[in-house]
Protein backbone atom coordinates (compact mmCIF):
# COMPACT_ATOMS: atom_id res chain seq x y z
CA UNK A 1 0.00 0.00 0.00
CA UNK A 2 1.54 3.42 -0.79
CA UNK A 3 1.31 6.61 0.70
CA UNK A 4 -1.60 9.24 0.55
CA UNK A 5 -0.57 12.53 0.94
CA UNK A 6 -4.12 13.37 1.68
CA UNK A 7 -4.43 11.38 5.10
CA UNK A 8 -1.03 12.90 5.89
CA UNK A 9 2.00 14.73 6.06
CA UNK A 10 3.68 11.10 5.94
CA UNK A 11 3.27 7.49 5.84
CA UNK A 12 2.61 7.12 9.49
CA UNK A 13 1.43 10.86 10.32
CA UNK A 14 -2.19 12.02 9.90
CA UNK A 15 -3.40 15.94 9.46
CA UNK A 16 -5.32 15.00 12.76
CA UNK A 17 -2.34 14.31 14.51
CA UNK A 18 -0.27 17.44 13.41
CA UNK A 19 -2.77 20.19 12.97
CA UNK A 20 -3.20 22.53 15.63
CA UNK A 21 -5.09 21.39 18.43
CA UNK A 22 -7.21 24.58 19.04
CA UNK A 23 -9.91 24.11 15.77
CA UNK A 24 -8.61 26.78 13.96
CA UNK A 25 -7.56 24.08 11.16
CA UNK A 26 -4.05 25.26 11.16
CA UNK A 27 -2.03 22.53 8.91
CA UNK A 28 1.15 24.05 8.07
CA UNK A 29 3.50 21.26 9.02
CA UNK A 30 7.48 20.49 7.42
CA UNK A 31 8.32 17.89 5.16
CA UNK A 32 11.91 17.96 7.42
CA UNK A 33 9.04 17.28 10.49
CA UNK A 34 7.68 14.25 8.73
CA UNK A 35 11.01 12.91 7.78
CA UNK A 36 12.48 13.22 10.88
CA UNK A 37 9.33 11.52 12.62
CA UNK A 38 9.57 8.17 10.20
CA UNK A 39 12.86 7.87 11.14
CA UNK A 40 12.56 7.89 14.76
CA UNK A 41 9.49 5.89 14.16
CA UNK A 42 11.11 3.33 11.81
CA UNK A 43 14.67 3.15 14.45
CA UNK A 44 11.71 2.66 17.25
CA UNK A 45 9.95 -0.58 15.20
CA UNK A 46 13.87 -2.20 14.90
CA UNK A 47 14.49 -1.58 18.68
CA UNK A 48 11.11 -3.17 19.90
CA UNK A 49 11.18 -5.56 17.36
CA UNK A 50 7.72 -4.72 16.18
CA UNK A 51 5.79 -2.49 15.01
CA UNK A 52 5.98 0.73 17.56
CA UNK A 53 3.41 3.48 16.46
CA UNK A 54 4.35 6.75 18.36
CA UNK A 55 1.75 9.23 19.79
CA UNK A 56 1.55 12.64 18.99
CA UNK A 57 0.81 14.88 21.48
CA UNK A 58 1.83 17.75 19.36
CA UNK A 59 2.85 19.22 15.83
CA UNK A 60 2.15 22.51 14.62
CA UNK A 61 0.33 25.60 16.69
CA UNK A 62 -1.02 28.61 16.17
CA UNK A 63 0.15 31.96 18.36
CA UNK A 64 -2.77 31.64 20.66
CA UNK A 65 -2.49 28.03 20.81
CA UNK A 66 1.36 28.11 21.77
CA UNK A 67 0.86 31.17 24.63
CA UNK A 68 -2.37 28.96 25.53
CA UNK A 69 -0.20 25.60 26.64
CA UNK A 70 2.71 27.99 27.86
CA UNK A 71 5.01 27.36 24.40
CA UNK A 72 7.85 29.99 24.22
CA UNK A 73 7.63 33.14 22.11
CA UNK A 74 9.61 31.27 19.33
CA UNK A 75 8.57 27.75 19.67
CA UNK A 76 9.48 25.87 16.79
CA UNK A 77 5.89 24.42 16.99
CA UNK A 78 4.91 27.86 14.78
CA UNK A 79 7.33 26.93 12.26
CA UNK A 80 5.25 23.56 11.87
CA UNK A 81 8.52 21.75 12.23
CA UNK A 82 8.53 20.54 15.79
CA UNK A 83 6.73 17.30 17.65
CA UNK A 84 6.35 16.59 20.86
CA UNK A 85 5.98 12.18 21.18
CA UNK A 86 4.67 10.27 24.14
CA UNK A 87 7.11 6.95 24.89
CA UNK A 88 5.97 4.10 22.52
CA UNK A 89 4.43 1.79 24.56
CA UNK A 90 7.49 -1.10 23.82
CA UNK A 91 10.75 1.24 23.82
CA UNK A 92 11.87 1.80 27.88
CA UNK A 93 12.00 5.70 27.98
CA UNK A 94 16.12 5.47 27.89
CA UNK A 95 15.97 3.86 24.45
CA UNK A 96 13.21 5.85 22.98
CA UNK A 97 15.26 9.22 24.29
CA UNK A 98 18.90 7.96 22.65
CA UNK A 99 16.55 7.42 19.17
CA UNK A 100 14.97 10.38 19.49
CA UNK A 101 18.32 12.88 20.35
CA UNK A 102 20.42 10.83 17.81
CA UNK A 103 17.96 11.34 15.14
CA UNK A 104 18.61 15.24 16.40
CA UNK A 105 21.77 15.67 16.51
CA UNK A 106 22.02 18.81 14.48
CA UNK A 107 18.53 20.09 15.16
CA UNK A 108 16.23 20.33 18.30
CA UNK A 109 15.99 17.86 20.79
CA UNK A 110 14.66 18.04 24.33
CA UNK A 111 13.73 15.01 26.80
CA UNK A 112 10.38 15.28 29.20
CA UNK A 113 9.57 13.14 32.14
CA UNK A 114 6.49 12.02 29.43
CA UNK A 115 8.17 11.77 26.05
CA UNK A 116 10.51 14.34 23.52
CA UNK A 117 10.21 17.11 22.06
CA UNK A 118 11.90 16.48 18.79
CA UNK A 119 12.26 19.52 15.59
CA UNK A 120 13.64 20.00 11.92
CA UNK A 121 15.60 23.78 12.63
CA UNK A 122 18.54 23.93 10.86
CA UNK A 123 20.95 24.17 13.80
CA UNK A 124 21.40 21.94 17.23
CA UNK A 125 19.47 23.15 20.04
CA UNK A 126 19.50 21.30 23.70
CA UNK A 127 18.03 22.50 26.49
């Protein structure tokens, strides 16, 4: 089965996932975004073994949506290239964190308590 860039931004990323979570139908999201997501999705399957779909919890925002959840002033969640993923259900949160910042390792990367932050910028960001 191939790809429908209709249903999504990638192969294993819907609109629903990525679009702004306020309603205001924002979809603006990066090709580098969707890239970088397969790959950490595809070096998450090999780890576990299996198959390892990745939760969204999420992709692009709007201004008011970002100062609404308490994003920064220049989140790279307004440049529709940023995700923030739960931990796959059969990666420990070590291995799904060394994926995730090694997939990064010349753009953003940033490790929560629940998941990582992971973006497409153009330069490596930590913090």
């Amino acid at each position: 089965m191939s790809w429908d860039a209709s249903l999504g931004p990638s192969e294993h990323l819907t609109w629903g996932e990525v679009e702004c979570r306020c309603g205001c139908g924002l979809r603006a999201f990066s090709p580098d975004a969707a890239a970088l997501f397969e790959r950490i999705r595809s070096k998450s399957c090999v780890a576990a073994g299996r198959d390892c779909p990745i939760h969204v919890e999420s992709g692009v925002r709007c201004p008011a949506h970002n100062a609404s959840v308490g994003g920064k002033e220049k989140s790279r969640h307004l440049f529709g290239d940023a995700l923030d993923l739960w931990w796959p259900k059969y990666l420990t949160h070590d291995m799904f964190a060394f994926i995730c910042e090694s997939e990064c390792r010349d753009s953003g990367y940033h490790r929560y308590r629940w998941g990582c932050h992971v973006d497409a910028r153009r330069d490596r960001a930590r913090w």
